[in-house]
N, C-alpha and C. Protein backbone atom coordinates (compact mmCIF):
# COMPACT_ATOMS: atom_id res chain seq x y z
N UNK A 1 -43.94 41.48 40.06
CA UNK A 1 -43.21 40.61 39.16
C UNK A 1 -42.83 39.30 39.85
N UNK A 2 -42.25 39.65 41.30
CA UNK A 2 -42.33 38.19 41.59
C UNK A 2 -43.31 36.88 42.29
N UNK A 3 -43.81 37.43 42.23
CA UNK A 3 -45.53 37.05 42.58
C UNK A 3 -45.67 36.67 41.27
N UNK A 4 -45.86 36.68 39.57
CA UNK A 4 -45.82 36.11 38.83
C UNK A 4 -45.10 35.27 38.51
N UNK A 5 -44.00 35.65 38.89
CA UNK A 5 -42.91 34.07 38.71
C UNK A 5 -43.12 32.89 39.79
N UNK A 6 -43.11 33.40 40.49
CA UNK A 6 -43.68 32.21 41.84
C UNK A 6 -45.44 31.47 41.55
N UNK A 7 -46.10 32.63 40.68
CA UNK A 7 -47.07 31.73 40.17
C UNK A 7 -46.79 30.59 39.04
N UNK A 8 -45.92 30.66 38.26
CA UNK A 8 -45.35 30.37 37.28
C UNK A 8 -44.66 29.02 37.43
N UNK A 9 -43.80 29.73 38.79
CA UNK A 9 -42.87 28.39 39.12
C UNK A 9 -43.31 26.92 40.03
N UNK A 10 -44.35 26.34 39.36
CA UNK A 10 -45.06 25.15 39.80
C UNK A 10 -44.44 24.23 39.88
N UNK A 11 -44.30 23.11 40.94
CA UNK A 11 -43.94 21.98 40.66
C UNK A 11 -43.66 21.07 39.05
N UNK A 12 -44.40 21.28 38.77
CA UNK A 12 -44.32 21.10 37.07
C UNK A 12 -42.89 21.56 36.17
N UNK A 13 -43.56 22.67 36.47
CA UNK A 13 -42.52 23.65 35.96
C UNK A 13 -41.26 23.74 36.40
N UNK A 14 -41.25 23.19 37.61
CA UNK A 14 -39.28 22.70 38.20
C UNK A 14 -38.98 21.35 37.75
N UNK A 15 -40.02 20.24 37.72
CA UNK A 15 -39.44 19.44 36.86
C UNK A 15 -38.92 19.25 35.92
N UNK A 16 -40.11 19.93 34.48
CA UNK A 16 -39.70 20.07 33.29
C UNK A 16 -38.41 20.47 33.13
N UNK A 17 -37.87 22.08 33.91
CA UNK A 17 -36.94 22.68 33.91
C UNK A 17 -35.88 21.77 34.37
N UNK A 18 -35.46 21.00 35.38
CA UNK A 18 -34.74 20.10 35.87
C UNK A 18 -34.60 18.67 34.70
N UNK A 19 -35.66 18.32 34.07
CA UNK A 19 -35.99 17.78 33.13
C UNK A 19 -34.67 18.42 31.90
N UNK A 20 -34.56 19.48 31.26
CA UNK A 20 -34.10 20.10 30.35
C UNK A 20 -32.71 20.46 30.75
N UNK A 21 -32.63 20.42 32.20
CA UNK A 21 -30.96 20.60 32.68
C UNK A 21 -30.05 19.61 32.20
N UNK A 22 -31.07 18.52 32.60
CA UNK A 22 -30.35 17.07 32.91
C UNK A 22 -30.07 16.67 31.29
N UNK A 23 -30.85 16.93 30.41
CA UNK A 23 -30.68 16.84 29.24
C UNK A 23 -29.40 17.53 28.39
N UNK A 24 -29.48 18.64 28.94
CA UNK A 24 -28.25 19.55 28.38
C UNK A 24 -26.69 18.70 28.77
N UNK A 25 -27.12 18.83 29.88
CA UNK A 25 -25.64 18.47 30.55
C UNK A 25 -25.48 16.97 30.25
N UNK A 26 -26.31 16.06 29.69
CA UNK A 26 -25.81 14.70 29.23
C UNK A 26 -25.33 14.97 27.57
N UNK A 27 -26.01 15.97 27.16
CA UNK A 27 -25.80 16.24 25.10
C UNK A 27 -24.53 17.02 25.66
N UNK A 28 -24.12 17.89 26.55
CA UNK A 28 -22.75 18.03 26.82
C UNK A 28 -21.60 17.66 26.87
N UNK A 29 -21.84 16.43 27.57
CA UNK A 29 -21.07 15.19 28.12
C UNK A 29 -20.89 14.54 26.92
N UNK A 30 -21.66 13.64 26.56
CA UNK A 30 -21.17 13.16 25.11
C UNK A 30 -21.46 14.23 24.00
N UNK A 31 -21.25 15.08 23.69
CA UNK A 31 -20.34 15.50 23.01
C UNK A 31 -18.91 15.61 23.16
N UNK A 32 -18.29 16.03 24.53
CA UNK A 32 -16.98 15.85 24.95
C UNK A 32 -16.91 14.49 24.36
N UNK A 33 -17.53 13.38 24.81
CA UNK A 33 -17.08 12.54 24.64
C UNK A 33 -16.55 11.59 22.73
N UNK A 34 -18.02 12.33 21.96
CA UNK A 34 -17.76 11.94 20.37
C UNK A 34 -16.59 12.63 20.12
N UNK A 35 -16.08 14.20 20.52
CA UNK A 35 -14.78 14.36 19.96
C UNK A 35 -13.69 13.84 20.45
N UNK A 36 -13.56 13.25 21.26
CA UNK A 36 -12.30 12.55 21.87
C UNK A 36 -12.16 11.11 21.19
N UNK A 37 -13.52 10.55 20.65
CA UNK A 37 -13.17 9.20 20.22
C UNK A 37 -13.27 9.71 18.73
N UNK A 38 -14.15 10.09 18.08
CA UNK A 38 -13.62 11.08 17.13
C UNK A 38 -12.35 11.33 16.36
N UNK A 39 -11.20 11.70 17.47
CA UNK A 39 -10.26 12.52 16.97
C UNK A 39 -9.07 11.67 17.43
N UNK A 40 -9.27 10.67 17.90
CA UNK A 40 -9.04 9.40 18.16
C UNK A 40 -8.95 8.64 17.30
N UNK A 41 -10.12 8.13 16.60
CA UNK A 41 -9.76 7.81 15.02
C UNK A 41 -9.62 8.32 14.45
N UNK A 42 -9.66 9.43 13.99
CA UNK A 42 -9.06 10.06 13.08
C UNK A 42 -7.07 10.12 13.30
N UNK A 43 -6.70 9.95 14.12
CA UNK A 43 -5.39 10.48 14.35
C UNK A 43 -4.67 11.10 14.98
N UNK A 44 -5.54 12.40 15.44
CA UNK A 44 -5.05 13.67 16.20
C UNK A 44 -4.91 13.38 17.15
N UNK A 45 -4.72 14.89 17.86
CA UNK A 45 -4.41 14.63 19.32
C UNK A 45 -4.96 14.90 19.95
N UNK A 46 -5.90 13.83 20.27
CA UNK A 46 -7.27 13.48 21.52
C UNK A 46 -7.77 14.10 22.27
N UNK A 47 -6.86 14.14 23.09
CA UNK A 47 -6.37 15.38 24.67
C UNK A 47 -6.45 16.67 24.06
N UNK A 48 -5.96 16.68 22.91
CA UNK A 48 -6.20 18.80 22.59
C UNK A 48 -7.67 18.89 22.65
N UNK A 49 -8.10 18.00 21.47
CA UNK A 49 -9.26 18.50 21.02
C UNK A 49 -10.41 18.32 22.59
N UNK A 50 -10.24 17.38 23.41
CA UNK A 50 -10.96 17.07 24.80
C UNK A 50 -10.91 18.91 25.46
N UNK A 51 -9.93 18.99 25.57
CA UNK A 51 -9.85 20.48 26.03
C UNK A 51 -10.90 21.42 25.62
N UNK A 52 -10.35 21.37 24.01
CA UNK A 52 -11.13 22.36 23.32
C UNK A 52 -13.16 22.08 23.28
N UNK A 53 -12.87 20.53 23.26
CA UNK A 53 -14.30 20.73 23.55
C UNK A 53 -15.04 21.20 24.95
N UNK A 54 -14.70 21.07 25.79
CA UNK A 54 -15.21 21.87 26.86
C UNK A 54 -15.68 22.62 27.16
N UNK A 55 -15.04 24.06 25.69
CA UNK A 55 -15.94 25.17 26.05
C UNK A 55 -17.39 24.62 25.19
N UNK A 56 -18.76 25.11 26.04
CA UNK A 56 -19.55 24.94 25.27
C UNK A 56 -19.68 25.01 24.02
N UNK A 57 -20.51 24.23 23.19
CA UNK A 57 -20.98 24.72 21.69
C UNK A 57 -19.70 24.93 20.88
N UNK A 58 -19.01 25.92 21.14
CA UNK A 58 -18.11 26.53 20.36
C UNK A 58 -16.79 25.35 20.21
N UNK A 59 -16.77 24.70 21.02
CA UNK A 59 -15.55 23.61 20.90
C UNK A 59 -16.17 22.30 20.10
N UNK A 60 -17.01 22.15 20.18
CA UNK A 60 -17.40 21.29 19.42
C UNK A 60 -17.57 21.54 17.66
N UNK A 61 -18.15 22.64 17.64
CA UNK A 61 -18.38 23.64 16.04
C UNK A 61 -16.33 23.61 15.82
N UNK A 62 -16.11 24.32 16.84
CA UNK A 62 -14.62 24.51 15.84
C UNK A 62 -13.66 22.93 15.36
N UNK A 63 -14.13 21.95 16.15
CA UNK A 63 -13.54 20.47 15.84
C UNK A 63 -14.37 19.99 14.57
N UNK A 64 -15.47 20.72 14.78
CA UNK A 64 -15.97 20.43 13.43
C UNK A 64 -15.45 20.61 12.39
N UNK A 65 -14.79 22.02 12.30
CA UNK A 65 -14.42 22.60 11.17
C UNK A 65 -13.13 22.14 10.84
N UNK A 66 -12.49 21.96 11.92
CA UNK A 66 -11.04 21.66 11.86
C UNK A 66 -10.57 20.06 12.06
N UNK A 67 -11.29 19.31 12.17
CA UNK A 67 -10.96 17.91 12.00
C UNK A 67 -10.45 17.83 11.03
N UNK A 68 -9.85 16.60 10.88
CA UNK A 68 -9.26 15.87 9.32
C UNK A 68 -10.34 15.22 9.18
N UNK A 69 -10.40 15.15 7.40
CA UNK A 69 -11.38 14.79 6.68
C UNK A 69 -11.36 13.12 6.65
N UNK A 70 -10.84 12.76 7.23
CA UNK A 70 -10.85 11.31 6.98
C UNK A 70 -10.12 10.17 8.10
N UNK A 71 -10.94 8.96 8.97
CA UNK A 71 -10.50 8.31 9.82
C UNK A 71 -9.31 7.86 9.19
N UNK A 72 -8.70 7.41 10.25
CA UNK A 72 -7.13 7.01 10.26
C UNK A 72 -7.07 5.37 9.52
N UNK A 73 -7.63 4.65 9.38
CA UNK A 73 -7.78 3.59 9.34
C UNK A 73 -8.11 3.71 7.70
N UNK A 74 -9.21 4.58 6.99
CA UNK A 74 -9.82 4.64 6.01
C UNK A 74 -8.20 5.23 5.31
N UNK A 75 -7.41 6.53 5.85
CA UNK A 75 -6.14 7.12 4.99
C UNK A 75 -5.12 5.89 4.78
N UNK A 76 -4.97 4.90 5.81
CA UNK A 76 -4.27 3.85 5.69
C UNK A 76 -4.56 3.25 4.02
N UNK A 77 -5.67 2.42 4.15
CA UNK A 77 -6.39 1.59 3.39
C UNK A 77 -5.95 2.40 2.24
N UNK A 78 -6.40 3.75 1.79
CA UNK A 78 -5.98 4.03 1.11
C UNK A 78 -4.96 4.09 0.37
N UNK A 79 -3.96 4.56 1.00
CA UNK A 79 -2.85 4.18 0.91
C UNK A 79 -2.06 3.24 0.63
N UNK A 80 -2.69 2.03 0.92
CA UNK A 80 -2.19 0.54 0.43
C UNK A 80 -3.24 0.38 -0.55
N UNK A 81 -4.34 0.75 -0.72
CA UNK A 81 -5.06 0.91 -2.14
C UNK A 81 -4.15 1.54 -3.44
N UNK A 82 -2.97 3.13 -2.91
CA UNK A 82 -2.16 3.24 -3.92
C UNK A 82 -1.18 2.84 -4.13
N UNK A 83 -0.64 1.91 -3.32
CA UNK A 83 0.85 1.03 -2.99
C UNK A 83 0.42 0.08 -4.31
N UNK A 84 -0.63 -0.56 -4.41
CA UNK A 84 -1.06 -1.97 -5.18
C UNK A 84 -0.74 -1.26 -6.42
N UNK A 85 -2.02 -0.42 -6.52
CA UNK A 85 -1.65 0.37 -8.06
C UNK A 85 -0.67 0.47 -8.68
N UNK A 86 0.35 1.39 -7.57
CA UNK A 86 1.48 1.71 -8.11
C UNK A 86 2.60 0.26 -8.65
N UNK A 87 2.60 -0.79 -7.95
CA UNK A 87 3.01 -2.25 -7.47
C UNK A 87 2.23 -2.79 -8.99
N UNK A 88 0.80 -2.77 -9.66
CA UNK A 88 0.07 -3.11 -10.43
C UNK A 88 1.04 -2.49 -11.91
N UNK A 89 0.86 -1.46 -11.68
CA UNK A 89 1.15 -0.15 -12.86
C UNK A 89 3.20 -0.63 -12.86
N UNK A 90 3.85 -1.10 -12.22
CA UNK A 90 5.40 -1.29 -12.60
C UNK A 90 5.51 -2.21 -13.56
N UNK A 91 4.11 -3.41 -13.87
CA UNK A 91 4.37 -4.35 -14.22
C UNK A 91 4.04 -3.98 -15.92
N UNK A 92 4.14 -2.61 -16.15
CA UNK A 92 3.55 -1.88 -17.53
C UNK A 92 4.90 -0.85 -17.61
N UNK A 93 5.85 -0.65 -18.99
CA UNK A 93 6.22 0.14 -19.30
C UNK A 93 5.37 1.07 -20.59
N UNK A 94 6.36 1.80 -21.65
CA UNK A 94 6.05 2.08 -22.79
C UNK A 94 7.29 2.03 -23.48
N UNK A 95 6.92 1.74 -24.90
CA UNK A 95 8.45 1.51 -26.37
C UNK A 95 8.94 2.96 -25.83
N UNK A 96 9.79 2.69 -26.30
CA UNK A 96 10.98 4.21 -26.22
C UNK A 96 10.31 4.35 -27.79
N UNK A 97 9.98 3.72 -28.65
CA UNK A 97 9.97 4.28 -30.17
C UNK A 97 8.83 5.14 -30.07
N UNK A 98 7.56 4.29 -29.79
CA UNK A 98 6.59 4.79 -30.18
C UNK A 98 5.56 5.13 -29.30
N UNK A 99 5.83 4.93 -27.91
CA UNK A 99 5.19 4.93 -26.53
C UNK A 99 3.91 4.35 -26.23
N UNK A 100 3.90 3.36 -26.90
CA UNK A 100 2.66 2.51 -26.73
C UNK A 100 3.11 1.24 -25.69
N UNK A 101 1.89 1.07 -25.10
CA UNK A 101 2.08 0.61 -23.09
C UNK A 101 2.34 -0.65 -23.41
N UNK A 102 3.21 -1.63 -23.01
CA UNK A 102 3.80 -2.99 -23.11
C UNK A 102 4.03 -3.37 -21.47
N UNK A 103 4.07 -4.54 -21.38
CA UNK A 103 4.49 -5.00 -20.36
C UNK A 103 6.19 -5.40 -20.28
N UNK A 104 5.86 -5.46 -18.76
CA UNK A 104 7.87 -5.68 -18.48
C UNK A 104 8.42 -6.56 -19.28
N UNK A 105 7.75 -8.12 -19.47
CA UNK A 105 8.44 -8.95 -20.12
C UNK A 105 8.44 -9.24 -21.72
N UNK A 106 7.89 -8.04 -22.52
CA UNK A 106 7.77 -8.43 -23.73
C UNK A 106 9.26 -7.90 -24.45
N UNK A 107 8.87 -8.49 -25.03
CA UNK A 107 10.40 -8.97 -26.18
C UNK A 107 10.59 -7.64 -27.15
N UNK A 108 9.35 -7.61 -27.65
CA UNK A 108 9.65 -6.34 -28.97
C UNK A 108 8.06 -5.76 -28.58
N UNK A 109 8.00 -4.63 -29.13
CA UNK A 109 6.80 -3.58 -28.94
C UNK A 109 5.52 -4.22 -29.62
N UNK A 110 4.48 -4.50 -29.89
CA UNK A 110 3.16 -5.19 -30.27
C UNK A 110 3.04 -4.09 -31.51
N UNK A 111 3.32 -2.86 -31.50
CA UNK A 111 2.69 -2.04 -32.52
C UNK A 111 3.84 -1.62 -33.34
N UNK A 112 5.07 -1.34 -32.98
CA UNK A 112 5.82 -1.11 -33.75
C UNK A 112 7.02 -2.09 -34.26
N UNK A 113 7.19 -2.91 -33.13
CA UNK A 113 7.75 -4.46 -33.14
C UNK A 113 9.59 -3.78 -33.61
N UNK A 114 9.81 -2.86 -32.38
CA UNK A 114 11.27 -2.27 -31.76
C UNK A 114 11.10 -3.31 -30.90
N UNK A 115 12.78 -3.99 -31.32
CA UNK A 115 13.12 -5.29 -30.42
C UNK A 115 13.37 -4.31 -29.00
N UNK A 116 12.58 -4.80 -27.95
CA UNK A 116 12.85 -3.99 -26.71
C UNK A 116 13.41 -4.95 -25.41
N UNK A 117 13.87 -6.22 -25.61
CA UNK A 117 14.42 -7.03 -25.04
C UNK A 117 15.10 -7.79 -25.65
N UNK A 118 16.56 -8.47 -25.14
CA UNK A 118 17.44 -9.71 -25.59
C UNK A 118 16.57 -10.78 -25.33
N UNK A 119 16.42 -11.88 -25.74
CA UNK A 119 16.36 -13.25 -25.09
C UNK A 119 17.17 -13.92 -24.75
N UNK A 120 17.57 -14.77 -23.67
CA UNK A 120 18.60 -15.59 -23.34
C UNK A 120 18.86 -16.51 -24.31
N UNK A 121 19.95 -16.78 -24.36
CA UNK A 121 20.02 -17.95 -25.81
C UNK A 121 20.01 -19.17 -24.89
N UNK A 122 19.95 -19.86 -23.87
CA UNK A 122 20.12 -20.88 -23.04
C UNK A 122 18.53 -20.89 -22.51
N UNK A 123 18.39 -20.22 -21.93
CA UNK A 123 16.32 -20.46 -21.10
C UNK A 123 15.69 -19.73 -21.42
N UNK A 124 15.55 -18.53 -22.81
CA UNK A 124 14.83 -18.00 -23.07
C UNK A 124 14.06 -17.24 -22.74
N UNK A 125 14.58 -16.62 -21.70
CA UNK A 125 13.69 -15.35 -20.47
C UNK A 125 14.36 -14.09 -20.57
N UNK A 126 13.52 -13.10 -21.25
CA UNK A 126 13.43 -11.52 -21.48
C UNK A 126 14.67 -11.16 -20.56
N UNK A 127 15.71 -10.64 -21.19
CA UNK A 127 17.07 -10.15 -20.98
C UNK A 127 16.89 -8.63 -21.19
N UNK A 128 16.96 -7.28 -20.21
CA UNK A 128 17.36 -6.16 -20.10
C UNK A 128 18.43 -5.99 -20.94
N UNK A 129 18.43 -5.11 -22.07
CA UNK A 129 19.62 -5.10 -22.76
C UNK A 129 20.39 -4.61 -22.44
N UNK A 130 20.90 -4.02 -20.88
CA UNK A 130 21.75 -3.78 -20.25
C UNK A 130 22.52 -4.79 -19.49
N UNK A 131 22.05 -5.92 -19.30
CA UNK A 131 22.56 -7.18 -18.33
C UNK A 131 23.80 -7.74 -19.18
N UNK A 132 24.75 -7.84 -18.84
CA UNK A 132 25.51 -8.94 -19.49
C UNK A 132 25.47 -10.23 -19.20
N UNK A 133 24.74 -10.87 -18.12
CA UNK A 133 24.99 -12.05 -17.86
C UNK A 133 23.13 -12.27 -17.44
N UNK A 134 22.99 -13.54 -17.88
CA UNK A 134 21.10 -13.88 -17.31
C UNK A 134 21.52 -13.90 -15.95
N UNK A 135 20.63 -13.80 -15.35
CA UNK A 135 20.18 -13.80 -14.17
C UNK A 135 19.40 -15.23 -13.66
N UNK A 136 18.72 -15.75 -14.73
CA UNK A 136 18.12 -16.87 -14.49
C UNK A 136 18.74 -18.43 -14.49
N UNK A 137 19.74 -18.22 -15.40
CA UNK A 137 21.17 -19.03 -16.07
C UNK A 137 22.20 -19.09 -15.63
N UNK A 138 22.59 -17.76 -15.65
CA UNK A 138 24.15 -17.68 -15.66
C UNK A 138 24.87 -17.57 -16.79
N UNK A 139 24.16 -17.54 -17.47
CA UNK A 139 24.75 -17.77 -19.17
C UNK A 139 24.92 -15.98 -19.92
N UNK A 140 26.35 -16.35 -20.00
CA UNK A 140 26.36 -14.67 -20.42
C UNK A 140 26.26 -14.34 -21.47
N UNK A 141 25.63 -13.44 -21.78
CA UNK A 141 24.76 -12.45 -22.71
C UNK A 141 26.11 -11.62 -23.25
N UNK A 142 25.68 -11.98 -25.13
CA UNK A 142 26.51 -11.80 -25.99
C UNK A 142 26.25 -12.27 -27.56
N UNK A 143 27.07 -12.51 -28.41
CA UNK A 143 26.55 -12.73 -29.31
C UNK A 143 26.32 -14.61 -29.38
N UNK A 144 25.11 -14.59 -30.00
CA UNK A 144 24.34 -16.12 -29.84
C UNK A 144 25.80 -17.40 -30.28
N UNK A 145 26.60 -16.98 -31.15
CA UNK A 145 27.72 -18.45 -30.72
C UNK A 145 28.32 -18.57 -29.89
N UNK A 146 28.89 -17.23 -29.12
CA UNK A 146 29.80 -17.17 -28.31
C UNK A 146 28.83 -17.73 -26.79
N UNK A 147 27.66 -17.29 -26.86
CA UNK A 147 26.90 -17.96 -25.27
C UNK A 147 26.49 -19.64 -25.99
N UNK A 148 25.89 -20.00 -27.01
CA UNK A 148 25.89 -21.26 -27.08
C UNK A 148 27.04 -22.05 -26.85
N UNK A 149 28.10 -21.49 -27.78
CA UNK A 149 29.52 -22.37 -27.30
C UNK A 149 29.93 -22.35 -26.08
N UNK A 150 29.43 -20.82 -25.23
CA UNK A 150 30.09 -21.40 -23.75
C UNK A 150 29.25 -22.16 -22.47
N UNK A 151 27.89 -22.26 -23.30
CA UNK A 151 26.55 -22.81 -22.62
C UNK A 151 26.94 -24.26 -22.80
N UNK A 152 27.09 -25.04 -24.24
CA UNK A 152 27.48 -26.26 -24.09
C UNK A 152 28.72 -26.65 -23.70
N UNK A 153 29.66 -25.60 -23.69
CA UNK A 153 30.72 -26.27 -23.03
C UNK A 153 30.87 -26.31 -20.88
N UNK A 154 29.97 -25.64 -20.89
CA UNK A 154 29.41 -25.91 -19.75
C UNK A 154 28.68 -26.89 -19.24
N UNK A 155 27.73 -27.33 -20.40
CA UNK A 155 26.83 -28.83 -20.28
C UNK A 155 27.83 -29.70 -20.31
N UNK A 156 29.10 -29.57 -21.30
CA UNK A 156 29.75 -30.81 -21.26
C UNK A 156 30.87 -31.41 -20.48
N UNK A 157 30.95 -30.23 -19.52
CA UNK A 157 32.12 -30.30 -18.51
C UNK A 157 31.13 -30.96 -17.06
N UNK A 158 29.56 -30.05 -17.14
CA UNK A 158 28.97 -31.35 -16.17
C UNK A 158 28.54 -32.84 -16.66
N UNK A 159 28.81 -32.57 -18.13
CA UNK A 159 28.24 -34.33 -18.43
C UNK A 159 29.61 -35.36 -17.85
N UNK A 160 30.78 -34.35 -18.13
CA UNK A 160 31.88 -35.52 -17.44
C UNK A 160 32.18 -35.43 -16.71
N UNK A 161 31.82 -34.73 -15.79
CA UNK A 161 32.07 -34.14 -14.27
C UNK A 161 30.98 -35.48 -13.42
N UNK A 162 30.06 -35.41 -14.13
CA UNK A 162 29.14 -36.72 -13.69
C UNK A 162 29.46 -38.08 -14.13
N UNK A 163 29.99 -38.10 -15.46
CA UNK A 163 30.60 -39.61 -15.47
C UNK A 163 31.64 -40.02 -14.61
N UNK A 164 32.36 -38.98 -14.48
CA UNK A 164 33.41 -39.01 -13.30
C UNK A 164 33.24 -40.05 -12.54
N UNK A 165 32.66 -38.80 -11.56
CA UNK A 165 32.09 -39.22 -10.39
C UNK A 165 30.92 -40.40 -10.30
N UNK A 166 30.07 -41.29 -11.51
CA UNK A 166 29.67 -42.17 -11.16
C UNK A 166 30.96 -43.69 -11.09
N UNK A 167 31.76 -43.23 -12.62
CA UNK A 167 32.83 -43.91 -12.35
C UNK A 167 33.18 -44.09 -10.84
N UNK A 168 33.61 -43.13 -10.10
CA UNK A 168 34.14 -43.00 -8.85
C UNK A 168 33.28 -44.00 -7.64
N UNK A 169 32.24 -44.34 -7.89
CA UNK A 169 30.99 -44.81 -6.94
C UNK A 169 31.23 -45.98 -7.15
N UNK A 170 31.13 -46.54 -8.85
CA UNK A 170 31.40 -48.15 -9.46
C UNK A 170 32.55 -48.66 -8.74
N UNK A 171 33.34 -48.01 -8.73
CA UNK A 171 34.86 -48.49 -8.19
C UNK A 171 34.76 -48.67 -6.53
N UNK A 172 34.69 -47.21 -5.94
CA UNK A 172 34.28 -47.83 -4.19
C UNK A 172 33.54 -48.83 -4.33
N UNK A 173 32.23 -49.14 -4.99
CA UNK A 173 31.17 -50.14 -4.57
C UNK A 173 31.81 -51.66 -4.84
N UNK A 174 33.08 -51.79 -5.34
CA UNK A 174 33.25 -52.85 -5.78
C UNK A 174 34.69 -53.20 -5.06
């Protein structure tokens, strides 16, 4: 028997074989190495899985199985892919009457036309019928004489608040 193997074992035949070592042990090597960068992007923890790949074959198959399904960078993206949506989708309610989809700033429902907002009686911008006072104005929200009368009496306390004071300028300047 060993007289056949020694026929066997030709120069050739230690190359090739040396040939097929060197091969193994580099598809070894990087493999250690794809799961570490691998699991790297993905998230995990690098160093475990480096371990685990070590044992032959079998560390590599079980990172297979057990990786997360998705690089770290791609779950991000995503994620701010559903931030927008969600950010997109606030700018849409529905009527309390009839639940048909309206946007934030409409006034009354398109289909059933349930007043679903005040308007400011001063700048005319969609009032929460919970607000008592605009937000955009200052002009408080109430019934339409009582904010006009206190809207112009507001205009007219700066109209003489400004004659005033140009009065006041005529006089220094002179």
């Amino acid at each position: 028997m060993s007289e056949l193997v020694a026929q066997m074992w030709t120069p050739e035949m230690q190359a090739a074989f040396t040939i097929v070592i060197v091969l193994l042990v580099i598809l070894y090597v990087l493999s250690i190495v794809w799961v570490v960068r691998d699991a790297y992007l993905r998230g995990t923890a690098w160093y475990i899985w480096a371990v685990v790949a070590l044992v032959p074959i079998v560390g590599v198959i079980a990172y297979c199985l057990l990786r997360p399904p998705m690089l770290r960078i791609d779950k991000d993206e995503q994620e701010l892919e559903v931030a927008l949506k969600q950010r997109q989708l606030m700018k849409y309610g529905e009527c309390a009457t009839c639940g048909y989809p309206v946007e934030m700033d409409y006034v009354i429902c398109p289909n059933c036309h349930t007043q679903l907002k005040n308007l400011c009686s001063h700048c005319e911008h969609a009032l929460e019928p919970a607000w008592t006072v605009c937000p955009y104005c200052a002009t408080p929200v109430g019934s339409p004489a009582k904010a006009r009368s206190s809207s112009s009496a507001t205009r007219t306390r700066r109209r003489s608040s400004s004659t005033s004071h140009r009065d006041d300028q005529t006089r220094a300047s002179s």
